[in-house]
PDB file of N, CA and C in Angstrom:
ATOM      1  N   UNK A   1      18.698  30.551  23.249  1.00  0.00           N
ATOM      2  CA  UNK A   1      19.863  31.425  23.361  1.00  0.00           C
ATOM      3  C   UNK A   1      21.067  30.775  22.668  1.00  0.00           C
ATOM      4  N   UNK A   2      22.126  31.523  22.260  1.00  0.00           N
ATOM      5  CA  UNK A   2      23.064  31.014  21.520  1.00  0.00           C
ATOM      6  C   UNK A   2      23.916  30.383  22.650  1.00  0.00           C
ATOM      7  N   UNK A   3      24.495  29.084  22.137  1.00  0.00           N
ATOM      8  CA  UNK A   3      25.404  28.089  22.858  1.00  0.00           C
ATOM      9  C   UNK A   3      27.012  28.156  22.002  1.00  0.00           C
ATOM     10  N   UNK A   4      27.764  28.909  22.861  1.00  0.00           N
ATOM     11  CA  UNK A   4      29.199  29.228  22.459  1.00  0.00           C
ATOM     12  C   UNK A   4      30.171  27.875  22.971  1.00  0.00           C
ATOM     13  N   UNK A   5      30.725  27.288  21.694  1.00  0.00           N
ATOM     14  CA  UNK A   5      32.050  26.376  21.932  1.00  0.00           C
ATOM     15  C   UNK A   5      32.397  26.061  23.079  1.00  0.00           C
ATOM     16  N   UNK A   6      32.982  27.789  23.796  1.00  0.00           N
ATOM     17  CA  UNK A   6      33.830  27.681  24.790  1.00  0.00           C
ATOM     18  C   UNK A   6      33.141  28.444  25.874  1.00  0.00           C
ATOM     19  N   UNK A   7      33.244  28.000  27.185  1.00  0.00           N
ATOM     20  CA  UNK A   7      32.715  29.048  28.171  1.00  0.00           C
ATOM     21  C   UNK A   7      33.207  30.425  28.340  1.00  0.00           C
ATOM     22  N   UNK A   8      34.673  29.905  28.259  1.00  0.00           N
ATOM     23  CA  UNK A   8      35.554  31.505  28.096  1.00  0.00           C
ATOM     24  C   UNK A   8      37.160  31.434  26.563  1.00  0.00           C
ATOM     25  N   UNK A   9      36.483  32.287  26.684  1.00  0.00           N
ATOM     26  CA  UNK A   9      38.108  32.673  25.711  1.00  0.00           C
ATOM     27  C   UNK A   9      38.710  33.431  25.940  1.00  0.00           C
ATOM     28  N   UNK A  10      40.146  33.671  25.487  1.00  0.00           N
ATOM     29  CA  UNK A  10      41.264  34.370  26.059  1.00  0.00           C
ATOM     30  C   UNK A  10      42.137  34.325  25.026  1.00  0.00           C
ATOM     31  N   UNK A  11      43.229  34.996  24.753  1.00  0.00           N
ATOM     32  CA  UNK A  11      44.060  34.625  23.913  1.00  0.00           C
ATOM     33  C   UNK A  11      45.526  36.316  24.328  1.00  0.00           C
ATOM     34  N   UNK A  12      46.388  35.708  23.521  1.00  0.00           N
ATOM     35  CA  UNK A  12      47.561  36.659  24.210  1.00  0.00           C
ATOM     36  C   UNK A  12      48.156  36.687  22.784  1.00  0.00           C
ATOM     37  N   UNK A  13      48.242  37.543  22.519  1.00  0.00           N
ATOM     38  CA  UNK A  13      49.011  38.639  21.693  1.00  0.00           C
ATOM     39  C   UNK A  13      50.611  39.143  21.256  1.00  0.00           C
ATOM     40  N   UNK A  14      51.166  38.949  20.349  1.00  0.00           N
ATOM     41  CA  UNK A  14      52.309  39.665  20.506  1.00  0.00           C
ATOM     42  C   UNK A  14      52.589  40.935  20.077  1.00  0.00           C
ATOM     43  N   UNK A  15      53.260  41.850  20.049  1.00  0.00           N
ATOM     44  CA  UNK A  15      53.339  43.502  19.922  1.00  0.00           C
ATOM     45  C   UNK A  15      53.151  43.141  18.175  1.00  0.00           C
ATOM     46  N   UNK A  16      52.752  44.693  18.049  1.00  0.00           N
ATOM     47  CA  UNK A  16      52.675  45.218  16.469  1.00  0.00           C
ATOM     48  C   UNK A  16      52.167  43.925  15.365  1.00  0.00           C
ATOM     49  N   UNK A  17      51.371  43.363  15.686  1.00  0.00           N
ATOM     50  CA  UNK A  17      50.500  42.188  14.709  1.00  0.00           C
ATOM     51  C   UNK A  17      50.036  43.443  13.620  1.00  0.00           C
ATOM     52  N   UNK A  18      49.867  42.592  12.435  1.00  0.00           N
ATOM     53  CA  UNK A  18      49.769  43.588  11.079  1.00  0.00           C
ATOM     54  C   UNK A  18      48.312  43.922  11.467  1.00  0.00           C
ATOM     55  N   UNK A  19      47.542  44.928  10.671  1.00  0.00           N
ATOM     56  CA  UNK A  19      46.488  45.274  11.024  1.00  0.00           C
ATOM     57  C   UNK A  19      45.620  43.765  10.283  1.00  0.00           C
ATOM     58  N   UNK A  20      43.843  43.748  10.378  1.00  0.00           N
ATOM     59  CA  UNK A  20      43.713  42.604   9.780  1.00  0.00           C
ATOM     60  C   UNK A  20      43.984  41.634  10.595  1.00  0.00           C
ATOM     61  N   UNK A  21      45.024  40.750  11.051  1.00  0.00           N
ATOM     62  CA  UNK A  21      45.645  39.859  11.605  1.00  0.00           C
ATOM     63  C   UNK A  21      44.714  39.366  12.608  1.00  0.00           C
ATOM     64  N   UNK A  22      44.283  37.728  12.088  1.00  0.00           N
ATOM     65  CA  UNK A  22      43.629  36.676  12.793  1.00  0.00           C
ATOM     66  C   UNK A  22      44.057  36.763  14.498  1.00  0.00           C
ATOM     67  N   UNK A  23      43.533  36.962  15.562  1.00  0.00           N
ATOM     68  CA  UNK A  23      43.865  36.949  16.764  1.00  0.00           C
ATOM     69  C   UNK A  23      43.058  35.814  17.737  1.00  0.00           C
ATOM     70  N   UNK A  24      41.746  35.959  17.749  1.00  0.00           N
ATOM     71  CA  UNK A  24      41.114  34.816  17.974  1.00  0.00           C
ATOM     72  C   UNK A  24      39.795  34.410  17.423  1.00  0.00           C
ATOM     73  N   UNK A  25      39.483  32.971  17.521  1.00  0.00           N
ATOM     74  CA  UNK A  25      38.113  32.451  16.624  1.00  0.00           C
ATOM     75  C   UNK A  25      37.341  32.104  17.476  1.00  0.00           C
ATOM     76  N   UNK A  26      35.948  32.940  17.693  1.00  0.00           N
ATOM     77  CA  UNK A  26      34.450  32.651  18.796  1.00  0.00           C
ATOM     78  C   UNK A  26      33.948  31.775  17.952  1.00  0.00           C
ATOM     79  N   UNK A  27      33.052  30.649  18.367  1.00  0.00           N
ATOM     80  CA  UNK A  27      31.859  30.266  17.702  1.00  0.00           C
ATOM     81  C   UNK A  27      30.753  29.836  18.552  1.00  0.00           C
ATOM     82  N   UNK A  28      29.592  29.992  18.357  1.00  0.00           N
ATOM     83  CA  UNK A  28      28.215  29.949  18.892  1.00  0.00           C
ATOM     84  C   UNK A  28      27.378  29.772  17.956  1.00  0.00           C
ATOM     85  N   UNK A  29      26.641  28.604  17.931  1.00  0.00           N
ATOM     86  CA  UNK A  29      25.123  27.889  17.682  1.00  0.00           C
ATOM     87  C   UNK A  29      24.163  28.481  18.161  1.00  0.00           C
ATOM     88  N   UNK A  30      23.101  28.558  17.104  1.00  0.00           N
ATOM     89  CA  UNK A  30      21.662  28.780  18.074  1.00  0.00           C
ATOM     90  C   UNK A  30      20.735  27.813  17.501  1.00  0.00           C
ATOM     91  N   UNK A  31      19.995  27.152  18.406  1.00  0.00           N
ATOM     92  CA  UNK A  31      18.892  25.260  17.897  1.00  0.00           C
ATOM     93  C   UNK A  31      18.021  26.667  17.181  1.00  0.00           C
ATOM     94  N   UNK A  32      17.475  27.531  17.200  1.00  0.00           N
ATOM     95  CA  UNK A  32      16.436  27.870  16.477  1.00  0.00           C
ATOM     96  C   UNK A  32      16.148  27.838  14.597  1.00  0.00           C
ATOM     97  N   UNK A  33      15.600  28.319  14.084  1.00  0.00           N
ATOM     98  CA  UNK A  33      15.512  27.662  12.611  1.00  0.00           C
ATOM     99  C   UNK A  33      15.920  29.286  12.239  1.00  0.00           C
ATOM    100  N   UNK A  34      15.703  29.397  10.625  1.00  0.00           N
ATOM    101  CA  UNK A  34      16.328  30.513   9.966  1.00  0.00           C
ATOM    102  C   UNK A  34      16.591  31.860  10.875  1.00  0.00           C
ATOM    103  N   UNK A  35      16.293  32.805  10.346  1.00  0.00           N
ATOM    104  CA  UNK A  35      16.533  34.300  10.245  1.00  0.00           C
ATOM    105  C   UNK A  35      16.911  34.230  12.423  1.00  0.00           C
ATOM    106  N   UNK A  36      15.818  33.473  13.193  1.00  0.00           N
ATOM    107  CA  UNK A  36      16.438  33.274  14.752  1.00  0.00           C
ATOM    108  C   UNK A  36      16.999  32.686  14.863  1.00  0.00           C
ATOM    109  N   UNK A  37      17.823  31.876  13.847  1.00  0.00           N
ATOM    110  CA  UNK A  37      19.324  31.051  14.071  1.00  0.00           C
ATOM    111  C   UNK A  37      20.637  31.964  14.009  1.00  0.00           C
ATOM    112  N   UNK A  38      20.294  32.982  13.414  1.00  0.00           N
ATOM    113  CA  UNK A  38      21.853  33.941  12.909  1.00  0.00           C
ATOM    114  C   UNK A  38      22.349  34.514  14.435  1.00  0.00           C
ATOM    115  N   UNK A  39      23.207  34.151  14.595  1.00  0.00           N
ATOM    116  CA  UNK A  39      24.330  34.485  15.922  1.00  0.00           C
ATOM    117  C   UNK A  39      24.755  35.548  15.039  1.00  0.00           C
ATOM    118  N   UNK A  40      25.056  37.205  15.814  1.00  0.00           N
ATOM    119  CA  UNK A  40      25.760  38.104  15.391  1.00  0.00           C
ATOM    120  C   UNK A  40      27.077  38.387  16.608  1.00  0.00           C
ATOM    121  N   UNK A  41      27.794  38.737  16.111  1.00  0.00           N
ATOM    122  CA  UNK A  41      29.000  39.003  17.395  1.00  0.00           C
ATOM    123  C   UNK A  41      29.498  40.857  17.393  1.00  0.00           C
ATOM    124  N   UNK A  42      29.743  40.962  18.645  1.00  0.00           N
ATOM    125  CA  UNK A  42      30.261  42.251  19.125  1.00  0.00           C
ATOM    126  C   UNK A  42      31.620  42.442  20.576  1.00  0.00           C
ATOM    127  N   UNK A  43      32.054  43.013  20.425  1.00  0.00           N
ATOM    128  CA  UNK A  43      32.977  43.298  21.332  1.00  0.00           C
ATOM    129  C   UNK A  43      32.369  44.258  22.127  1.00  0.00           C
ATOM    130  N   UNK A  44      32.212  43.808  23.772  1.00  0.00           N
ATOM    131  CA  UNK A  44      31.592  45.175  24.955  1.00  0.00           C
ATOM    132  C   UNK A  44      32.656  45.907  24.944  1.00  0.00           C
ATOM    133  N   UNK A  45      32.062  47.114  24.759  1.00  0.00           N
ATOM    134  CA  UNK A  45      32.970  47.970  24.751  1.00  0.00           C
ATOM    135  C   UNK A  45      33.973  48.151  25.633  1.00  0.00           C
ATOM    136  N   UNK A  46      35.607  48.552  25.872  1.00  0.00           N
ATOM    137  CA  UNK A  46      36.015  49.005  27.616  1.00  0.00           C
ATOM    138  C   UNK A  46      37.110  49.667  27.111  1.00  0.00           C
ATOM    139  N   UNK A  47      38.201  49.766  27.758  1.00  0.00           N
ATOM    140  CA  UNK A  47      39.322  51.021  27.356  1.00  0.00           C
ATOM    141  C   UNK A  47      41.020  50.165  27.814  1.00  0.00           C
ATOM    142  N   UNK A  48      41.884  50.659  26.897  1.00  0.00           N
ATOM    143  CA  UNK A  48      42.825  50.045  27.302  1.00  0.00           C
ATOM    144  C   UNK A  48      43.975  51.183  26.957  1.00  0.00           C
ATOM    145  N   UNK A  49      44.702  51.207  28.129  1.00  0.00           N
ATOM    146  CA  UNK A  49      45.163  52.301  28.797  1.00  0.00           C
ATOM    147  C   UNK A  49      45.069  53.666  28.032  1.00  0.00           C
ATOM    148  N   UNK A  50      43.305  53.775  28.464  1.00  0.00           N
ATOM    149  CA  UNK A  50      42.392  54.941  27.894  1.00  0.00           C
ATOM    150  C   UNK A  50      41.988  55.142  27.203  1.00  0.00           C
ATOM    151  N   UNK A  51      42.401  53.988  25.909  1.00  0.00           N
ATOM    152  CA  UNK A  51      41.929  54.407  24.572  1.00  0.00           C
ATOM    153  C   UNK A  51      40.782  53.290  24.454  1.00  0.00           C
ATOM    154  N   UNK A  52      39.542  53.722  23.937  1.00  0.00           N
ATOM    155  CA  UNK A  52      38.897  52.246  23.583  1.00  0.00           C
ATOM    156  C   UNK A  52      39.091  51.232  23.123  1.00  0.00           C
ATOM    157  N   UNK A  53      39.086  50.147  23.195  1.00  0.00           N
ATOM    158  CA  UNK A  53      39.463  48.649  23.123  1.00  0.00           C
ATOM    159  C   UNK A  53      39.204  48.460  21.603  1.00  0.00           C
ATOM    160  N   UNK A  54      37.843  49.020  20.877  1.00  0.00           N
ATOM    161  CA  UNK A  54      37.414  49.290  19.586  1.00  0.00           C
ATOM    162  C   UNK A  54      38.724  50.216  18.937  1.00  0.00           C
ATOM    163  N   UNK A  55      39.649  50.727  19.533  1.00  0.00           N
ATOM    164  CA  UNK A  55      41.005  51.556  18.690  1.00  0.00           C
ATOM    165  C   UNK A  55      41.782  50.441  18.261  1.00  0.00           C
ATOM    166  N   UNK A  56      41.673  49.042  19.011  1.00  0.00           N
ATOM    167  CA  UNK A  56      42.446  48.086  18.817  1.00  0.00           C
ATOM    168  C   UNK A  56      42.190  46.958  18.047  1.00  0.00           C
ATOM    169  N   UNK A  57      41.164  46.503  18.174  1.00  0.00           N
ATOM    170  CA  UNK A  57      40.622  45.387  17.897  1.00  0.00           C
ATOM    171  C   UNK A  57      38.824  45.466  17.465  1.00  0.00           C
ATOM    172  N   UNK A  58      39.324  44.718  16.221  1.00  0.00           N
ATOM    173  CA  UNK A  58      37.437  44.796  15.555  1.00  0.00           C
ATOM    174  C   UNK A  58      37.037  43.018  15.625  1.00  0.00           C
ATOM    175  N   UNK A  59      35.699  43.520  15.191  1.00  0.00           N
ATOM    176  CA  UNK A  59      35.150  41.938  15.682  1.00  0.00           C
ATOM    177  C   UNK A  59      34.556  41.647  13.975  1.00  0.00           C
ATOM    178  N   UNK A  60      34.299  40.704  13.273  1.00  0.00           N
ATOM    179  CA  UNK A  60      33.514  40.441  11.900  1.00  0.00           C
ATOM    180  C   UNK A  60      32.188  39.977  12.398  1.00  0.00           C
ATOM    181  N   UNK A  61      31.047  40.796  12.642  1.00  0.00           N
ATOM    182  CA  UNK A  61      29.871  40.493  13.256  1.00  0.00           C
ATOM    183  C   UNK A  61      28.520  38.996  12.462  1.00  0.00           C
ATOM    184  N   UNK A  62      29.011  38.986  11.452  1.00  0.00           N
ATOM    185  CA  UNK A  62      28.398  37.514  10.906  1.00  0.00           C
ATOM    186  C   UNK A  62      29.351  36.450  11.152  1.00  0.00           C
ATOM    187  N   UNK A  63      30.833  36.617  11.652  1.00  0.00           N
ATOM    188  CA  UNK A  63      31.793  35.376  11.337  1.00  0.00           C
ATOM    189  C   UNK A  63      32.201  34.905  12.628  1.00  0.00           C
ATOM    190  N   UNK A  64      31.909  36.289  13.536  1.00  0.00           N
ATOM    191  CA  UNK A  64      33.001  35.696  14.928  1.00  0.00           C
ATOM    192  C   UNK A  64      34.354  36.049  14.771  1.00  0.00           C
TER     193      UNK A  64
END
């Protein structure tokens, strides 16, 4: 299973960041060898005050 840096991450925000704009950096290892080494990343989906969390914030699924 993939082994992430940090147990948890968090990070805080200030209003109107340009779109684009670096917010936070995941990283996770996996010991396995090629093609079952590639860690992909996603954001669980949830809602923030109603709108999906995906209206706000995207994830780069090969980079973290």
């Amino acid at each position: 299973a993939p082994v992430f840096a940090q147990e948890r991450y968090s990070a805080r925000l200030r209003e109107n960041n340009a779109a684009g704009a670096l917010v936070l950096l995941v990283r996770a290892t996996d010991a396995d060898w090629g093609g079952n080494a590639r860690v992909r990343y996603r954001l669980a989906e949830g809602r923030v005050r109603g709108a999906p969390l995906s209206s706000y914030v995207s994830v780069q699924a090969e980079t973290g």
